[in-house]
PDB file of N, CA and C in Angstrom:
ATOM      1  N   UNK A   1       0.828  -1.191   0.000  1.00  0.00           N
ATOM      2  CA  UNK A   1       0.000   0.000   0.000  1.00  0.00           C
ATOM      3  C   UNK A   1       0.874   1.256   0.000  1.00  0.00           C
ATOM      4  N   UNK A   2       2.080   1.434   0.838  1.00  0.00           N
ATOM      5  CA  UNK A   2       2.847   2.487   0.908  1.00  0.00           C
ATOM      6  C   UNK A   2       3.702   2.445  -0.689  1.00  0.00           C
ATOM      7  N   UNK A   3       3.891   1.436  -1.593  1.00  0.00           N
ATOM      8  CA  UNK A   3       4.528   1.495  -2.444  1.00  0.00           C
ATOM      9  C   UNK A   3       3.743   2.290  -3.327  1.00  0.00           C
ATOM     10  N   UNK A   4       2.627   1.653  -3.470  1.00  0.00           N
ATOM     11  CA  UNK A   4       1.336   2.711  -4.538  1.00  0.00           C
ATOM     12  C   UNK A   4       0.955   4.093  -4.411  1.00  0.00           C
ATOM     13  N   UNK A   5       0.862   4.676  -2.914  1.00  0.00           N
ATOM     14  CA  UNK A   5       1.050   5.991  -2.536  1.00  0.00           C
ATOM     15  C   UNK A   5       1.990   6.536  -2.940  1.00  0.00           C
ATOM     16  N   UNK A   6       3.493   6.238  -2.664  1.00  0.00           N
ATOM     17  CA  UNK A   6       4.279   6.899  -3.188  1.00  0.00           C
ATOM     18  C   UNK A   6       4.968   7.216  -4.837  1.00  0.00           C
ATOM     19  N   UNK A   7       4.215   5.807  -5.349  1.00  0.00           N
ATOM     20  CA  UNK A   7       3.894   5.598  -6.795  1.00  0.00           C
ATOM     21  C   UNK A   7       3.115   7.192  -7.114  1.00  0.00           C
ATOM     22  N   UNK A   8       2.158   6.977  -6.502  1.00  0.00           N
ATOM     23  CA  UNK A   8       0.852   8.422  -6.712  1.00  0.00           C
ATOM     24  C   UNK A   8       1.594   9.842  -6.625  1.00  0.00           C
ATOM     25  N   UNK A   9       2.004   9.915  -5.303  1.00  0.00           N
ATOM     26  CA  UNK A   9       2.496  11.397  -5.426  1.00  0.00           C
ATOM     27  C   UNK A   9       3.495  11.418  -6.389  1.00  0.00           C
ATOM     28  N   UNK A  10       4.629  10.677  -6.366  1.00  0.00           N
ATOM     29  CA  UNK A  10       5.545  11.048  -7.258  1.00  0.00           C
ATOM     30  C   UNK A  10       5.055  11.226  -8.598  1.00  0.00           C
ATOM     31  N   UNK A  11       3.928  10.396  -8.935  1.00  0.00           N
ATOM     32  CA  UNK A  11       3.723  11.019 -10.737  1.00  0.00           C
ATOM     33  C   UNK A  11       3.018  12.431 -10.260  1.00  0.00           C
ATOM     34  N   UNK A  12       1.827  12.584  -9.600  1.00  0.00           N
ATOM     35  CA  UNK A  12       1.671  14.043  -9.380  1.00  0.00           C
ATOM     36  C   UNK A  12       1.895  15.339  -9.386  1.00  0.00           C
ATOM     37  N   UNK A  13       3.420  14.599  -8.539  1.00  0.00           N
ATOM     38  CA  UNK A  13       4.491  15.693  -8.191  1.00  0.00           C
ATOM     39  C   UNK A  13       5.304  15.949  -9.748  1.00  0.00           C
ATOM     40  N   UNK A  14       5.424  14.361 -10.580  1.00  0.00           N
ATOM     41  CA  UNK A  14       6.137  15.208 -11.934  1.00  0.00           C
ATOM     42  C   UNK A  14       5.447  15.565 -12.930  1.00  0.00           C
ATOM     43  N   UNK A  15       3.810  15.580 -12.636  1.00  0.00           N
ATOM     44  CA  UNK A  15       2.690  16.036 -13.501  1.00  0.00           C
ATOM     45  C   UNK A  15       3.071  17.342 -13.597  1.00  0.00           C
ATOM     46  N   UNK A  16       2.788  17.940 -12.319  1.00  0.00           N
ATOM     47  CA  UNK A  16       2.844  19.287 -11.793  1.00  0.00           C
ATOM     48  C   UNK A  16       3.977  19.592 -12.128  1.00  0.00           C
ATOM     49  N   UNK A  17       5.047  19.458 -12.027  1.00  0.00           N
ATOM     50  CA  UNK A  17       6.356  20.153 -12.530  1.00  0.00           C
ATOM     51  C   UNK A  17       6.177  20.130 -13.926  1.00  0.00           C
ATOM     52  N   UNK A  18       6.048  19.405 -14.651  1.00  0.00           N
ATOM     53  CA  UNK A  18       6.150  19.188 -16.441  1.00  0.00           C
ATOM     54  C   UNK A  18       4.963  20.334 -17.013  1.00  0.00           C
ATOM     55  N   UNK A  19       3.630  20.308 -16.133  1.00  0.00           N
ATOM     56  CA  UNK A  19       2.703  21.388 -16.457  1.00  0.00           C
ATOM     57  C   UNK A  19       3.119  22.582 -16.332  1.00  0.00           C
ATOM     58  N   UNK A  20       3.909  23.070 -15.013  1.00  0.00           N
ATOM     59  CA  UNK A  20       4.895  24.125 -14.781  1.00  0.00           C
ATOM     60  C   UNK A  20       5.966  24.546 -15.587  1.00  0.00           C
ATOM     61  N   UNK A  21       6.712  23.863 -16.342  1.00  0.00           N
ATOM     62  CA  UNK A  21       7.644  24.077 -17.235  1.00  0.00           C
ATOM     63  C   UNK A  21       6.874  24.137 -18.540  1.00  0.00           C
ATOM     64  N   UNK A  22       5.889  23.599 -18.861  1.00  0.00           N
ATOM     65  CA  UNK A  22       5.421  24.148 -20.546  1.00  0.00           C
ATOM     66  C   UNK A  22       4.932  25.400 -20.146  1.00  0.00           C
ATOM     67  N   UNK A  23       4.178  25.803 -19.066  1.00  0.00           N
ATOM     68  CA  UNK A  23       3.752  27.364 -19.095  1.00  0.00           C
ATOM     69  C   UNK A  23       5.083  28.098 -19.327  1.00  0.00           C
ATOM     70  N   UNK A  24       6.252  27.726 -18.537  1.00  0.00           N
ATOM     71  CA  UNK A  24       7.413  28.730 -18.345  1.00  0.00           C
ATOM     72  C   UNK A  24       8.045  28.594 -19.545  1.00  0.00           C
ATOM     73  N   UNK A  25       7.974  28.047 -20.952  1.00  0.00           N
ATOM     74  CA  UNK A  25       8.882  27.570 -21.706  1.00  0.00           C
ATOM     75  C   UNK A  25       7.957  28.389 -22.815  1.00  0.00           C
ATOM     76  N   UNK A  26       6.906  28.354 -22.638  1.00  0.00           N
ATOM     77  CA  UNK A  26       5.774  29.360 -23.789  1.00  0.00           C
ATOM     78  C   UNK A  26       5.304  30.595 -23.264  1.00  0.00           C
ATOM     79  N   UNK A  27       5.953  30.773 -22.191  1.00  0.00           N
ATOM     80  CA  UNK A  27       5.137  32.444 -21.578  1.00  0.00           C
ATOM     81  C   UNK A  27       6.141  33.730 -22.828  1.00  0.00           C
ATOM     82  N   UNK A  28       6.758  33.011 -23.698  1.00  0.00           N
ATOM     83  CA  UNK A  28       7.821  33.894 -24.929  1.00  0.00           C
ATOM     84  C   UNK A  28       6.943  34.257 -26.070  1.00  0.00           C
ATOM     85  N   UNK A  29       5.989  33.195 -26.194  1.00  0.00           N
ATOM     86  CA  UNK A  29       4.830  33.078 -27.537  1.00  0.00           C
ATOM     87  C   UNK A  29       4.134  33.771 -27.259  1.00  0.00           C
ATOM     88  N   UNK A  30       3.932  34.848 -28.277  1.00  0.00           N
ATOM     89  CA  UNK A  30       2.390  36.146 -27.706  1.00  0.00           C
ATOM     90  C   UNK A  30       1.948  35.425 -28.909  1.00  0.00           C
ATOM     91  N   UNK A  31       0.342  36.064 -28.256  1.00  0.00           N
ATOM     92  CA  UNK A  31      -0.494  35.492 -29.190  1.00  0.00           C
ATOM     93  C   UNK A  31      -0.963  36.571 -30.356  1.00  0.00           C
ATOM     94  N   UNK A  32      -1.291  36.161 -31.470  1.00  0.00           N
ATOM     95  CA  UNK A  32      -1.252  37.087 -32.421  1.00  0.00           C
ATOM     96  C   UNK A  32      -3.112  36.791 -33.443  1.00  0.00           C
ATOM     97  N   UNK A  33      -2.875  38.002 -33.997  1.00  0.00           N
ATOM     98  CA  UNK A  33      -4.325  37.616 -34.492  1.00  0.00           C
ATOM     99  C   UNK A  33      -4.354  36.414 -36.095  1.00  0.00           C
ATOM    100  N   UNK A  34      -3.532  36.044 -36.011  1.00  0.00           N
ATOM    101  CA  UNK A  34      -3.212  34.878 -37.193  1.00  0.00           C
ATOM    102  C   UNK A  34      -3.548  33.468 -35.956  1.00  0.00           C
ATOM    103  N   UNK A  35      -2.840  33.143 -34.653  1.00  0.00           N
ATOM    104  CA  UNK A  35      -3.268  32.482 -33.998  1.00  0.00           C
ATOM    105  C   UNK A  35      -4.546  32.026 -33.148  1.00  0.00           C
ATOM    106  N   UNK A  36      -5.322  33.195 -32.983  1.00  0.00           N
ATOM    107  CA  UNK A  36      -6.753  33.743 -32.367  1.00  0.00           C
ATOM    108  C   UNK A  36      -7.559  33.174 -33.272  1.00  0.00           C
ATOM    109  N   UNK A  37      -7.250  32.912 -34.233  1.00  0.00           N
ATOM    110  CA  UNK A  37      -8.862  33.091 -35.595  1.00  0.00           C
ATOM    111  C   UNK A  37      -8.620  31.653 -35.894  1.00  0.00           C
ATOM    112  N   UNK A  38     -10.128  31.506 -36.222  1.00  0.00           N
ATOM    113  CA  UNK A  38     -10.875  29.783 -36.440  1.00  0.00           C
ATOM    114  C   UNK A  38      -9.681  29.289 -37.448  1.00  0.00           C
ATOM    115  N   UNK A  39      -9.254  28.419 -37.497  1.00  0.00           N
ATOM    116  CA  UNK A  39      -9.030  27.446 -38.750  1.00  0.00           C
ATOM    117  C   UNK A  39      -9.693  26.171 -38.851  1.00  0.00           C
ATOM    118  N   UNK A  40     -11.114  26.084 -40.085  1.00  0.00           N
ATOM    119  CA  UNK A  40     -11.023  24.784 -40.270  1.00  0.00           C
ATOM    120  C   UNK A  40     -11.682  24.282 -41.852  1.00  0.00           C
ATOM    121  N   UNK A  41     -10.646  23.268 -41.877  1.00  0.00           N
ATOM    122  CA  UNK A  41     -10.678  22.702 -43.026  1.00  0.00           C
ATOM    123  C   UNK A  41     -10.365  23.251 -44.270  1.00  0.00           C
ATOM    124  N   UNK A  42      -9.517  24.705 -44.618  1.00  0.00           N
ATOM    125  CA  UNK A  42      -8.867  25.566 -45.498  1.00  0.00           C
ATOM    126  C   UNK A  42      -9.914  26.212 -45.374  1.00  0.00           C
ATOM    127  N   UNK A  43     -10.928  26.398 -45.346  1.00  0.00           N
ATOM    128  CA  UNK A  43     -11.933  27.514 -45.539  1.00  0.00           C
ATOM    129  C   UNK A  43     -11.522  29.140 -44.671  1.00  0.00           C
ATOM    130  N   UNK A  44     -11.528  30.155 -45.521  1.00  0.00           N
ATOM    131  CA  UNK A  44     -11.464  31.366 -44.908  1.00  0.00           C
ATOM    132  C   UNK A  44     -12.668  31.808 -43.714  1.00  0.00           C
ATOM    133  N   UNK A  45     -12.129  31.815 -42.766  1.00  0.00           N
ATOM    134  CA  UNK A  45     -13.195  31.997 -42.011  1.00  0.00           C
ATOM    135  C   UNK A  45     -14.385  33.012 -41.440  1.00  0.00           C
ATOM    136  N   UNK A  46     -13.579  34.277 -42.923  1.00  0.00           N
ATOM    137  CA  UNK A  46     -14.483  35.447 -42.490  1.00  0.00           C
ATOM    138  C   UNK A  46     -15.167  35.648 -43.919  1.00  0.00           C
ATOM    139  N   UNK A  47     -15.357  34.541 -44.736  1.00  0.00           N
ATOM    140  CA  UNK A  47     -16.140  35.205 -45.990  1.00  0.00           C
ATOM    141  C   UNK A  47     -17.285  34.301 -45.712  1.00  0.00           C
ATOM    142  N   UNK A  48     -18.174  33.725 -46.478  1.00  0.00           N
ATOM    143  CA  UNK A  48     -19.879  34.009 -46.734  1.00  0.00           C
ATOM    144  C   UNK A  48     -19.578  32.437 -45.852  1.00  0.00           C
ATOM    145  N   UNK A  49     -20.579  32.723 -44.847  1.00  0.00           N
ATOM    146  CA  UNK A  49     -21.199  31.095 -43.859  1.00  0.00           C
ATOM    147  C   UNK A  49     -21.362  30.073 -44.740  1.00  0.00           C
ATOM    148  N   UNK A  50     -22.516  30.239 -46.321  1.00  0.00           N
ATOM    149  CA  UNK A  50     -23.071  29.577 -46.554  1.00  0.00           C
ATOM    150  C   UNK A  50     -22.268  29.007 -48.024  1.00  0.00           C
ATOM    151  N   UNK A  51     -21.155  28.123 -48.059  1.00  0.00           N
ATOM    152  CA  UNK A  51     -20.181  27.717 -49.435  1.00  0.00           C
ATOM    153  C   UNK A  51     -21.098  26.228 -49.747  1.00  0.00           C
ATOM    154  N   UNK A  52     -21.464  26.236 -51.355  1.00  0.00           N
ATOM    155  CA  UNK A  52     -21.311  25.248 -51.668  1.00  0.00           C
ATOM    156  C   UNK A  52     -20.508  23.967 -51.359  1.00  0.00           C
ATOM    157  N   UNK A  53     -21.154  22.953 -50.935  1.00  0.00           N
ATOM    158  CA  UNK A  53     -20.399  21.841 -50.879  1.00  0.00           C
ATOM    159  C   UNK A  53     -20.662  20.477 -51.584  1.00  0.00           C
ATOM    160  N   UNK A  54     -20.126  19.885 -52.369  1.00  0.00           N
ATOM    161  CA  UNK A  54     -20.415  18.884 -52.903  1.00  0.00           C
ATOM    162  C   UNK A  54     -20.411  17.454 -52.192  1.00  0.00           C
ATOM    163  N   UNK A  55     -21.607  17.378 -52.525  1.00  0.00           N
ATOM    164  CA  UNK A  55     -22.339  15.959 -52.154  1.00  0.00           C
ATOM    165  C   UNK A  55     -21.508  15.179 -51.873  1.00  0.00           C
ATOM    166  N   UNK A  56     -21.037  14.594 -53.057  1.00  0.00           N
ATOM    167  CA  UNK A  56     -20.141  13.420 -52.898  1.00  0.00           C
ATOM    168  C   UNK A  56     -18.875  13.373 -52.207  1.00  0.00           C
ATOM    169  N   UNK A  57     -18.295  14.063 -51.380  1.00  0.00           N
ATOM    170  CA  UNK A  57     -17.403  13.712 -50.454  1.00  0.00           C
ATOM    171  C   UNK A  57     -18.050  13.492 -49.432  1.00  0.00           C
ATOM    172  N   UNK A  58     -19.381  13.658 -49.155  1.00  0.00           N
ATOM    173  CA  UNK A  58     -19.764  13.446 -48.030  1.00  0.00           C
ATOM    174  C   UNK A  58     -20.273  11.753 -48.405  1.00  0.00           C
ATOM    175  N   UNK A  59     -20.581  11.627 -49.605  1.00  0.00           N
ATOM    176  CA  UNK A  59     -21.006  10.274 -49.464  1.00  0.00           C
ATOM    177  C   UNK A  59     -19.555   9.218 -49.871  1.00  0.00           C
ATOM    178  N   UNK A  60     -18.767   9.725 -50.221  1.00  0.00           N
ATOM    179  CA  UNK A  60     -17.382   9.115 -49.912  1.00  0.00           C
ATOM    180  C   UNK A  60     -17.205   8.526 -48.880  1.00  0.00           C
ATOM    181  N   UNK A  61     -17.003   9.965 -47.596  1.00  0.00           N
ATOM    182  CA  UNK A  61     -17.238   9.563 -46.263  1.00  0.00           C
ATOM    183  C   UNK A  61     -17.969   8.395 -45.490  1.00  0.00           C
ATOM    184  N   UNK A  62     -19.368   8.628 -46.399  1.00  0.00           N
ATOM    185  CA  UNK A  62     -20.051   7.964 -45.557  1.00  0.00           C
ATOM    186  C   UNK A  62     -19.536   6.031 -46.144  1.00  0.00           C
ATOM    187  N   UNK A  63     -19.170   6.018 -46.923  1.00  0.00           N
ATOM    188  CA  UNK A  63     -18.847   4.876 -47.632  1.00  0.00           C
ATOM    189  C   UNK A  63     -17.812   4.443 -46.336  1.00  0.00           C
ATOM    190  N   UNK A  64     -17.057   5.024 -46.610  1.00  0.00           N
ATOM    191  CA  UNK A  64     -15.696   4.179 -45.678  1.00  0.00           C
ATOM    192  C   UNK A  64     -16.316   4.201 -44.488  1.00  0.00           C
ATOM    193  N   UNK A  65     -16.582   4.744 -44.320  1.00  0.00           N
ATOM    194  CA  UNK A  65     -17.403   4.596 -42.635  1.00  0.00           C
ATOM    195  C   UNK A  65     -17.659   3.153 -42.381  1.00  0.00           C
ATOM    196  N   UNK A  66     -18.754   3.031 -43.312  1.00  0.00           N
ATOM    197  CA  UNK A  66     -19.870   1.847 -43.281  1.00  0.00           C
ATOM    198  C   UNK A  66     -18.627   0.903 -43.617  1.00  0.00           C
ATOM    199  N   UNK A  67     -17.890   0.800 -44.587  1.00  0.00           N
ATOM    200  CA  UNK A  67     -17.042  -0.391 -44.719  1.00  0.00           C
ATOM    201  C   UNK A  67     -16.078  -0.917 -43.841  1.00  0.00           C
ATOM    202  N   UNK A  68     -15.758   0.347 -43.331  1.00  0.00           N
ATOM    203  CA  UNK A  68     -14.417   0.274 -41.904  1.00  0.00           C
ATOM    204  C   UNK A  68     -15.065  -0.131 -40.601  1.00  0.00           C
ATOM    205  N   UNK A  69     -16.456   0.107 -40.619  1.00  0.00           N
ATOM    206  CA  UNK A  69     -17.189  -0.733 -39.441  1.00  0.00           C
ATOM    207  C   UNK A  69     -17.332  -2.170 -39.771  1.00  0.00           C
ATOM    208  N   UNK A  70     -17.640  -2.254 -41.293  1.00  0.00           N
ATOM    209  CA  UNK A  70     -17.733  -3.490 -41.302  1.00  0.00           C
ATOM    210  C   UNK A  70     -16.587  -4.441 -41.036  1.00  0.00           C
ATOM    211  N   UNK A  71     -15.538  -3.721 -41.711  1.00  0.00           N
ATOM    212  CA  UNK A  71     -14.139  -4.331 -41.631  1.00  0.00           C
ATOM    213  C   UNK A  71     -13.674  -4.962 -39.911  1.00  0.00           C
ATOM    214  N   UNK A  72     -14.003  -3.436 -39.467  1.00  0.00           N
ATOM    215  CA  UNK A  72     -13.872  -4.188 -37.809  1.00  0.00           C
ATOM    216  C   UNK A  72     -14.867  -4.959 -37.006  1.00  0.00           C
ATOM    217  N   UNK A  73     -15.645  -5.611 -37.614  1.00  0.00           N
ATOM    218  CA  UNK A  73     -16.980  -6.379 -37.476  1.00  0.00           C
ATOM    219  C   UNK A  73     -16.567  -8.118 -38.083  1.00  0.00           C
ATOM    220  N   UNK A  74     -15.630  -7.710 -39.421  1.00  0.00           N
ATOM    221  CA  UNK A  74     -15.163  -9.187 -39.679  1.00  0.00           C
ATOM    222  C   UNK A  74     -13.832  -9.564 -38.925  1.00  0.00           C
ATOM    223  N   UNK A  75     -13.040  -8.738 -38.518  1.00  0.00           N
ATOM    224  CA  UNK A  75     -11.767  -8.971 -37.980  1.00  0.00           C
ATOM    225  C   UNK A  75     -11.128 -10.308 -37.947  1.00  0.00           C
ATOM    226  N   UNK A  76     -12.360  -9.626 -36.398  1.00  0.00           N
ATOM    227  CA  UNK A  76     -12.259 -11.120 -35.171  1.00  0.00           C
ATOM    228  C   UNK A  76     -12.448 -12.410 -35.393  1.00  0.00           C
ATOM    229  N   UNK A  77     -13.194 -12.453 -36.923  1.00  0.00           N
ATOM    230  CA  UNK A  77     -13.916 -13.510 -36.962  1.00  0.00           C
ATOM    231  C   UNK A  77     -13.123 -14.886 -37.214  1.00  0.00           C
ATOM    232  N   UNK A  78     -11.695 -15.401 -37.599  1.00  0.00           N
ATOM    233  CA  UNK A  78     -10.757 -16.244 -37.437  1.00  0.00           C
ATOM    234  C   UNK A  78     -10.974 -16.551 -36.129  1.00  0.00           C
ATOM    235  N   UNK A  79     -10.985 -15.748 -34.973  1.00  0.00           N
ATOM    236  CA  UNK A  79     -10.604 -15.651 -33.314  1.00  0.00           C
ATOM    237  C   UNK A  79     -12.203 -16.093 -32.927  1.00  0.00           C
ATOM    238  N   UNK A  80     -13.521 -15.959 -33.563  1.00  0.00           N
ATOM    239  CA  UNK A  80     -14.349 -16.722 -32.838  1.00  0.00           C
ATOM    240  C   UNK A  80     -14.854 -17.838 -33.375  1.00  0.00           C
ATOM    241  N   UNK A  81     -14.073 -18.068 -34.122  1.00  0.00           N
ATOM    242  CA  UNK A  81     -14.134 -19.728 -34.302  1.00  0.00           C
ATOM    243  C   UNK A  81     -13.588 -20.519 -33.513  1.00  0.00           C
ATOM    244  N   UNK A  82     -12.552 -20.089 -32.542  1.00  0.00           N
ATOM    245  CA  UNK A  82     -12.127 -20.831 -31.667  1.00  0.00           C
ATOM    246  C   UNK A  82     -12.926 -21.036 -30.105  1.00  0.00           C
ATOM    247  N   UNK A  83     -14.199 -20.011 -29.998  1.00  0.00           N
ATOM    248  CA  UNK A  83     -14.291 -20.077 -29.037  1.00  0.00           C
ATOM    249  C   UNK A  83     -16.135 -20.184 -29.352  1.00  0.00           C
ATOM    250  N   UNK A  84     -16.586 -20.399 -30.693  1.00  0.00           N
ATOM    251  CA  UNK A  84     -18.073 -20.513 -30.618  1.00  0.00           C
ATOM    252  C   UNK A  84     -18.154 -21.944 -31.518  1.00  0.00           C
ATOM    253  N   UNK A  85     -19.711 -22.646 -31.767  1.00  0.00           N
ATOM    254  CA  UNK A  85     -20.047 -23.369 -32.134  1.00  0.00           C
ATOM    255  C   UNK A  85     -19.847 -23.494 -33.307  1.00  0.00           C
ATOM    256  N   UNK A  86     -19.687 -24.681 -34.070  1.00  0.00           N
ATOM    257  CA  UNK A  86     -18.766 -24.250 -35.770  1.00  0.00           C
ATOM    258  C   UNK A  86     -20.051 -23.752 -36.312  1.00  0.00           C
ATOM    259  N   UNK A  87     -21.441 -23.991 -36.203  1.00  0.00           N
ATOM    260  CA  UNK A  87     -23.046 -23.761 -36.833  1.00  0.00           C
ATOM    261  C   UNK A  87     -22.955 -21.808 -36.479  1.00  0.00           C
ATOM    262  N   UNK A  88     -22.568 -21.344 -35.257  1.00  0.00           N
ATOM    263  CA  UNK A  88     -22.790 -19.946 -34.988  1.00  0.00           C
ATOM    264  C   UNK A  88     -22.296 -19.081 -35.611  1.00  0.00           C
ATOM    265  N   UNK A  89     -20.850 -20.172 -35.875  1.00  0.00           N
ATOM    266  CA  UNK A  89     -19.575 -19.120 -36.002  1.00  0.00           C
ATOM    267  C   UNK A  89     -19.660 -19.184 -37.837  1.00  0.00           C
ATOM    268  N   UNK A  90     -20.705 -20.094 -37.894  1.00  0.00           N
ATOM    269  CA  UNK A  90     -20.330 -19.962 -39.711  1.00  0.00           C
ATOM    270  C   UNK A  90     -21.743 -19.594 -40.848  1.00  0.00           C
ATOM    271  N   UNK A  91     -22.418 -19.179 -39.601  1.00  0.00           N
ATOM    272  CA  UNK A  91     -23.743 -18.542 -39.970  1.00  0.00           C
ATOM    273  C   UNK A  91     -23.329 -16.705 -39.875  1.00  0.00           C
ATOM    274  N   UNK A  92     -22.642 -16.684 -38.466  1.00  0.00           N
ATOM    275  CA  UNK A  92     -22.174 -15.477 -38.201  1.00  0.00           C
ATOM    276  C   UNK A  92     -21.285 -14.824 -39.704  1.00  0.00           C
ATOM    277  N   UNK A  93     -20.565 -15.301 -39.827  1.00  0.00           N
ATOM    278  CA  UNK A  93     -19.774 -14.778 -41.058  1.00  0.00           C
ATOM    279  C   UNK A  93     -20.184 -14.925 -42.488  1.00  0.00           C
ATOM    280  N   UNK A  94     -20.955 -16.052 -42.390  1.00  0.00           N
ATOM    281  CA  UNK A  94     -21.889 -15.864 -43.717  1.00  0.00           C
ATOM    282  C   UNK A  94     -22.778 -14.328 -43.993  1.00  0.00           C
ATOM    283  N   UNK A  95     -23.565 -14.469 -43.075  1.00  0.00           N
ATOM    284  CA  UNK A  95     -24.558 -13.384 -43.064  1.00  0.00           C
ATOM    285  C   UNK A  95     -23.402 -11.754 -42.966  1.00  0.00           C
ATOM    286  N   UNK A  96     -21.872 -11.628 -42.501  1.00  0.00           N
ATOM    287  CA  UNK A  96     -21.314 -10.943 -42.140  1.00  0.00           C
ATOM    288  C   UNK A  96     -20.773 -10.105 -43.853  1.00  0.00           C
ATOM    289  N   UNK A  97     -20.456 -11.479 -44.585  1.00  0.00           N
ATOM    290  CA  UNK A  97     -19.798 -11.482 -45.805  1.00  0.00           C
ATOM    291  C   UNK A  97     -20.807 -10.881 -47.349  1.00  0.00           C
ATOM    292  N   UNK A  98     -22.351 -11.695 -46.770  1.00  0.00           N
ATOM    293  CA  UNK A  98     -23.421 -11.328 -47.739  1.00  0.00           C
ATOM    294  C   UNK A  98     -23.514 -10.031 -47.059  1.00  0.00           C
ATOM    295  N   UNK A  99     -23.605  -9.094 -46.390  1.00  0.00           N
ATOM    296  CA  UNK A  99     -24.181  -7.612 -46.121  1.00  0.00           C
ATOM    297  C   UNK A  99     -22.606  -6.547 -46.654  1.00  0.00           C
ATOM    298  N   UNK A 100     -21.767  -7.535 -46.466  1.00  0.00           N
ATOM    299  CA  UNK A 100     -20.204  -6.551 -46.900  1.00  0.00           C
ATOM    300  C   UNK A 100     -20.299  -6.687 -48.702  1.00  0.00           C
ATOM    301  N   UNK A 101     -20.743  -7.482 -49.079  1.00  0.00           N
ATOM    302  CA  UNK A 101     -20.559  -8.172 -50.430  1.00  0.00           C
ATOM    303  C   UNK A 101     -22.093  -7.514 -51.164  1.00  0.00           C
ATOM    304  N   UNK A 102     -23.483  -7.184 -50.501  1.00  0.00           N
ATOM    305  CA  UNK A 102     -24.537  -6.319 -51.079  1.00  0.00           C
ATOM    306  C   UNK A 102     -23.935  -5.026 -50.899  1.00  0.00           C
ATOM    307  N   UNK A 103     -23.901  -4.563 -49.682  1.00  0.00           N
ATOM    308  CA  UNK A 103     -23.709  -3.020 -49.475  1.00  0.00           C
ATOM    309  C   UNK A 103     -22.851  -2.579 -50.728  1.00  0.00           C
ATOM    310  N   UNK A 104     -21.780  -2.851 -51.234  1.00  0.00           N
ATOM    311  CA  UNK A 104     -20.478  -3.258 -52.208  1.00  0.00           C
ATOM    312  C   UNK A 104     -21.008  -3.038 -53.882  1.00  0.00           C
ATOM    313  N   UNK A 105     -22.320  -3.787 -53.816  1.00  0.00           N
ATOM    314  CA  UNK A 105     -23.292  -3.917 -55.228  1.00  0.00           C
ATOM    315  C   UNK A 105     -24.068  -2.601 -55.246  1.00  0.00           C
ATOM    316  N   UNK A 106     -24.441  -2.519 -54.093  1.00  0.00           N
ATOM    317  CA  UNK A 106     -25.428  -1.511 -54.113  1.00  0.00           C
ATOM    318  C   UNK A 106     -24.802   0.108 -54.469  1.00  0.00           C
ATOM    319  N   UNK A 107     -23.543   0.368 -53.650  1.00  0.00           N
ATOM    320  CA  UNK A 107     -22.994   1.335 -53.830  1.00  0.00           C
ATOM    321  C   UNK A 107     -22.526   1.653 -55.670  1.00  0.00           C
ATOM    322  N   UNK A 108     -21.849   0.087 -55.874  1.00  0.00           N
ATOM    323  CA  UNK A 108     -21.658   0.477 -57.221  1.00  0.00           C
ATOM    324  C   UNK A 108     -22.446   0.494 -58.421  1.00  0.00           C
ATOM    325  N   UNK A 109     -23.627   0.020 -57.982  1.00  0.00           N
ATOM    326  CA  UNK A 109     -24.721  -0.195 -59.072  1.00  0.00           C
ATOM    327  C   UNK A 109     -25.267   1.379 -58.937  1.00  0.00           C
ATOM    328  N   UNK A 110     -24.750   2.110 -57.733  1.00  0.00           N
ATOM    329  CA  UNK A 110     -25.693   3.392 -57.261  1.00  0.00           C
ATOM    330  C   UNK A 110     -24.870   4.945 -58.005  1.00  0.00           C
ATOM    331  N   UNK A 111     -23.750   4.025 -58.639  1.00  0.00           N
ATOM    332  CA  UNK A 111     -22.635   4.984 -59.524  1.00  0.00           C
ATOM    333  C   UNK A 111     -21.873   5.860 -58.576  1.00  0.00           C
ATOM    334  N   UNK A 112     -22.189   5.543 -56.629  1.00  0.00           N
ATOM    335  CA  UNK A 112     -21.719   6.316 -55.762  1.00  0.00           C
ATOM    336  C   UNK A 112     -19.711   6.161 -55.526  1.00  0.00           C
ATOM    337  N   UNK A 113     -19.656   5.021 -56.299  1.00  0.00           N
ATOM    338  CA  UNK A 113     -18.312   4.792 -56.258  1.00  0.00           C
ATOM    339  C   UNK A 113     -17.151   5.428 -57.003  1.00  0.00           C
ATOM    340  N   UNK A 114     -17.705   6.039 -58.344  1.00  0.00           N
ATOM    341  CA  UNK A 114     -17.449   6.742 -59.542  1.00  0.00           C
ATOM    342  C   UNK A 114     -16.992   8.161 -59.368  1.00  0.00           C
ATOM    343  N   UNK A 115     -15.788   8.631 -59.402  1.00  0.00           N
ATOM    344  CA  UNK A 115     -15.540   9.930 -59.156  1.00  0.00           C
ATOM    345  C   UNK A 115     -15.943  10.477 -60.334  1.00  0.00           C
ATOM    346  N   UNK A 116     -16.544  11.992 -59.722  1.00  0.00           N
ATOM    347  CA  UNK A 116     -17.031  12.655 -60.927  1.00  0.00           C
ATOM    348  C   UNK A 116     -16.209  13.776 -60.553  1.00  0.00           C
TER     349      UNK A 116
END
């Protein structure tokens, strides 16, 4: 118990010092009005709110999304064959493979895959 306490303060104690030295190491940096102002995503942040944006990067986006969930949805699936019923584990990845393998049709039959 006394080993873990002193475990505790001592990171504390070099929390607090390391937080103490980045203030003292940047109190040189003034802040300027290039640093103050929004940056995001290249957009200028003081001209018109309302910019055209095209669709399709957003449905780009949404593509990998859906596939990279799926991706981490099939992973595991080598690893639960070792630990489920061979009927669960091979229904599981069937049904896993037909929704990765439609979604896949659908997108490209939907011309959403197609850079324009």
């Amino acid at each position: 118990m006394m080993i873990i306490m002193t475990f505790l303060i001592t990171s504390v104690f070099i929390l607090v010092m390391i937080m103490n030295l980045i203030l003292f190491i940047n109190i040189h940096k003034k802040m300027n009005r290039e640093k103050n102002s929004a940056f995001e995503c290249g957009f200028d942040c003081f001209s018109m709110a309302r910019i055209s944006f095209s669709v399709h990067f957003f449905i780009i986006s949404l593509m990998f999304l859906i596939f990279d969930i799926e991706i981490t949805l099939i992973f595991p699936i080598p690893a639960m064959k070792l630990f489920m019923q061979m009927n669960n584990w091979m229904l599981f990845s069937t049904l896993m493979m037909m929704l990765l393998i439609t979604s896949l049709i659908l997108e490209w039959k939907e011309g959403s895959m197609e850079w324009k």
